[in-house]
C-alpha atoms as a PDB file:
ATOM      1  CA  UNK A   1     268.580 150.993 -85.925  1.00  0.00           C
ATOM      2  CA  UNK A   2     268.717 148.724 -82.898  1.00  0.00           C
ATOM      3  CA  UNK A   3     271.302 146.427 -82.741  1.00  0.00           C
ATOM      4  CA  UNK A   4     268.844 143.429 -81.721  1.00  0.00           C
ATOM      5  CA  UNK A   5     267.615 143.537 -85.285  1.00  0.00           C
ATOM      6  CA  UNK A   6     269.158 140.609 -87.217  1.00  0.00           C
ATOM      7  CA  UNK A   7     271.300 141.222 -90.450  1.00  0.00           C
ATOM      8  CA  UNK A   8     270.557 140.134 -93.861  1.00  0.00           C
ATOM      9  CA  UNK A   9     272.266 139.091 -96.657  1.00  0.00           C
ATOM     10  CA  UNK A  10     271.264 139.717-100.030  1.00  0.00           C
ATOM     11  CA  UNK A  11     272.888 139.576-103.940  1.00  0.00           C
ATOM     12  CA  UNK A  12     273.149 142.803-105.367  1.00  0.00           C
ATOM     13  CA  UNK A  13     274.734 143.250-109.096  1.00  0.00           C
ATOM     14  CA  UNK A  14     278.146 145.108-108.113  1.00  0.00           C
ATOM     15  CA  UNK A  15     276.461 148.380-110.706  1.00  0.00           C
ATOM     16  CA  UNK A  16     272.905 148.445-109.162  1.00  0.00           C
ATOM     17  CA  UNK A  17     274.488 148.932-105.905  1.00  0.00           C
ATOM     18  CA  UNK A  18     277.433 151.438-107.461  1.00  0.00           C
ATOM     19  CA  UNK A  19     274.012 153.157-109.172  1.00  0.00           C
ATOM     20  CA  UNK A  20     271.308 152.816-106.016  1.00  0.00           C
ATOM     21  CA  UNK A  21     274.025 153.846-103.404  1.00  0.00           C
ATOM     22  CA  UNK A  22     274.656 157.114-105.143  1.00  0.00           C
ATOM     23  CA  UNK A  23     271.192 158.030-105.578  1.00  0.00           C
ATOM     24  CA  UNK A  24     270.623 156.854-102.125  1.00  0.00           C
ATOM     25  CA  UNK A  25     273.506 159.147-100.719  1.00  0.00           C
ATOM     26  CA  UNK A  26     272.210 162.027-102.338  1.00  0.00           C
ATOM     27  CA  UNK A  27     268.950 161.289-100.420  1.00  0.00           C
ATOM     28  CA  UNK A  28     270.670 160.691 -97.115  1.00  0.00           C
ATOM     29  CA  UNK A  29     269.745 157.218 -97.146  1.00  0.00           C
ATOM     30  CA  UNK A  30     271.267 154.191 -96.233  1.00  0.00           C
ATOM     31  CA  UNK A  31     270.540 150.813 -98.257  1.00  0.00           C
ATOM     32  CA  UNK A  32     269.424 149.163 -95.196  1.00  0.00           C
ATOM     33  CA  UNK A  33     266.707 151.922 -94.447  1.00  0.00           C
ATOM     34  CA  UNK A  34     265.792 151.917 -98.302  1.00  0.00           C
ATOM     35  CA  UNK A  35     265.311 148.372 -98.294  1.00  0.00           C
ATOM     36  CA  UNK A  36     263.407 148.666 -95.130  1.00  0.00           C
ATOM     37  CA  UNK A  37     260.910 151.318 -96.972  1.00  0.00           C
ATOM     38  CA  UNK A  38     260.584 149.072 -99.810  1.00  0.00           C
ATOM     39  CA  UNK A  39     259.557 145.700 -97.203  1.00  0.00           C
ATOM     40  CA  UNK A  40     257.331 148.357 -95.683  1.00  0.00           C
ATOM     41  CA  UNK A  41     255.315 149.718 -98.608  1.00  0.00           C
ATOM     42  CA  UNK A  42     255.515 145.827 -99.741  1.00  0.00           C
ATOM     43  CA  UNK A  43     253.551 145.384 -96.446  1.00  0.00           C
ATOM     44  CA  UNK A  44     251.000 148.175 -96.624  1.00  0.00           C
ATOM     45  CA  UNK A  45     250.145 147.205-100.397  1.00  0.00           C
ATOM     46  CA  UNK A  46     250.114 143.537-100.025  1.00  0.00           C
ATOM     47  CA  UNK A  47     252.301 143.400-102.753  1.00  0.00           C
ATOM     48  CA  UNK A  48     254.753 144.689-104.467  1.00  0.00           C
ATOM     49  CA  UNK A  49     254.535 148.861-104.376  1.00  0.00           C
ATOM     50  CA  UNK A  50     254.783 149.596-108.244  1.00  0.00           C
ATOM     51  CA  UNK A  51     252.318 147.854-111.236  1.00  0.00           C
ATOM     52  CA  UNK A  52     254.648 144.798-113.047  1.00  0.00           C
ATOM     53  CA  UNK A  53     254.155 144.410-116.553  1.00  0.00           C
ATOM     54  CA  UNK A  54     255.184 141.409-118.745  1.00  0.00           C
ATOM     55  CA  UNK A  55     257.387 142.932-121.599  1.00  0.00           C
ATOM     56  CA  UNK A  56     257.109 142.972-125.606  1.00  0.00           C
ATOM     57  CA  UNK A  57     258.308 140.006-126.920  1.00  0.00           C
ATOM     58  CA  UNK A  58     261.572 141.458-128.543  1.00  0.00           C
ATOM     59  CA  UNK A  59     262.185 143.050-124.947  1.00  0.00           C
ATOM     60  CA  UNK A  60     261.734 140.053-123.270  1.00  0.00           C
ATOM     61  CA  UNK A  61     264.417 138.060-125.443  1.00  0.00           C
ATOM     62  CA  UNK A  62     266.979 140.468-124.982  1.00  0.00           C
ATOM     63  CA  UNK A  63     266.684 140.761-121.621  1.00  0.00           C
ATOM     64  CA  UNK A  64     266.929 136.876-121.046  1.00  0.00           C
ATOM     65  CA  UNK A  65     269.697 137.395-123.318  1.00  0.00           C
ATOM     66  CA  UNK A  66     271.839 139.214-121.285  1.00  0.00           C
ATOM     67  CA  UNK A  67     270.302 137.574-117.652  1.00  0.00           C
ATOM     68  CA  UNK A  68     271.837 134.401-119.244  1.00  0.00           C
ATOM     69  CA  UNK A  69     275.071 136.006-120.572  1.00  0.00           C
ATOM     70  CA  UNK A  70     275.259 137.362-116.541  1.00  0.00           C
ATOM     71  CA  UNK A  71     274.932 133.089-115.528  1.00  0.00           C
ATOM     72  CA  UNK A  72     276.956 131.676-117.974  1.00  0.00           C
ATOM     73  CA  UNK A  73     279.761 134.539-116.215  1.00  0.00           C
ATOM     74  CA  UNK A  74     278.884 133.745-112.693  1.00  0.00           C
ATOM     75  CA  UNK A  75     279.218 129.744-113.363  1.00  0.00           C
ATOM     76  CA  UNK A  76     282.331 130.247-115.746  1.00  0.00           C
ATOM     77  CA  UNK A  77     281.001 127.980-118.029  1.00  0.00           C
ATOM     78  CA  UNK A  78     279.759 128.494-121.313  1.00  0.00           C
ATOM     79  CA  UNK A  79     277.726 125.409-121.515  1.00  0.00           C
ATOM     80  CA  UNK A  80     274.521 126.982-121.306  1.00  0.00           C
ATOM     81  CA  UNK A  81     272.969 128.382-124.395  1.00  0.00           C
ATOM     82  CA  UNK A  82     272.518 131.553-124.323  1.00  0.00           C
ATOM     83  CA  UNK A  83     269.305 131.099-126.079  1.00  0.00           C
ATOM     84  CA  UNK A  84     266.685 128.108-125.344  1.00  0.00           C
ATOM     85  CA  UNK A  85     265.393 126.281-127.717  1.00  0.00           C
ATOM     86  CA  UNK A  86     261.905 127.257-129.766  1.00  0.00           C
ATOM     87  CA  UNK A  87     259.151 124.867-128.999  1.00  0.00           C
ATOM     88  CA  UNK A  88     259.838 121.587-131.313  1.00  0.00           C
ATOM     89  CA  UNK A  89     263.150 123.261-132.191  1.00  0.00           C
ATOM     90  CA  UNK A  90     266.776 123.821-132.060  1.00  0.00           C
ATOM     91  CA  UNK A  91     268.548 126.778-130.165  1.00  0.00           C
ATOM     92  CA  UNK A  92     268.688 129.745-132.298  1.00  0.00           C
END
């Protein structure tokens, strides 16, 4: 790529890059061109490039499960719940 284009920094969860980069080496890719593919098809689609879904219910609790568990890691703190409170209620 041309050195007049600008880096970017972005957060990547230490094993989706350990996971992405070995797929991507096995496609001879770097993750700067692969993200560049994915802003590109975002472009041509006017959207995201793949159909989103909201999950089941019980999927959708365990996954906020464990994006909170990630937080409450990152801040060192375990002050936050790890689940919120029902509507009207208490945390579970």
């Amino acid at each position: 790529m041309p050195s007049n284009i600008p880096a970017t920094t972005i957060r990547i969860e230490p094993e989706v890059k350990k996971e992405a980069t070995a797929i991507l080496d096995e496609l001879g890719l770097s993750m700067s061109s692969a993200v560049n593919m994915f802003l590109r098809a975002m472009i041509r689609e006017g959207g995201l490039p793949f159909e989103m879904k909201v999950a089941p219910k019980e999927l959708a609790a365990s996954v906020n499960i464990a994006d909170r568990e990630r937080e409450r890691e990152r801040v060192g703190t375990s002050r936050l719940p790890l689940r919120l409170p029902k509507e009207g209620g208490r945390n579970a």
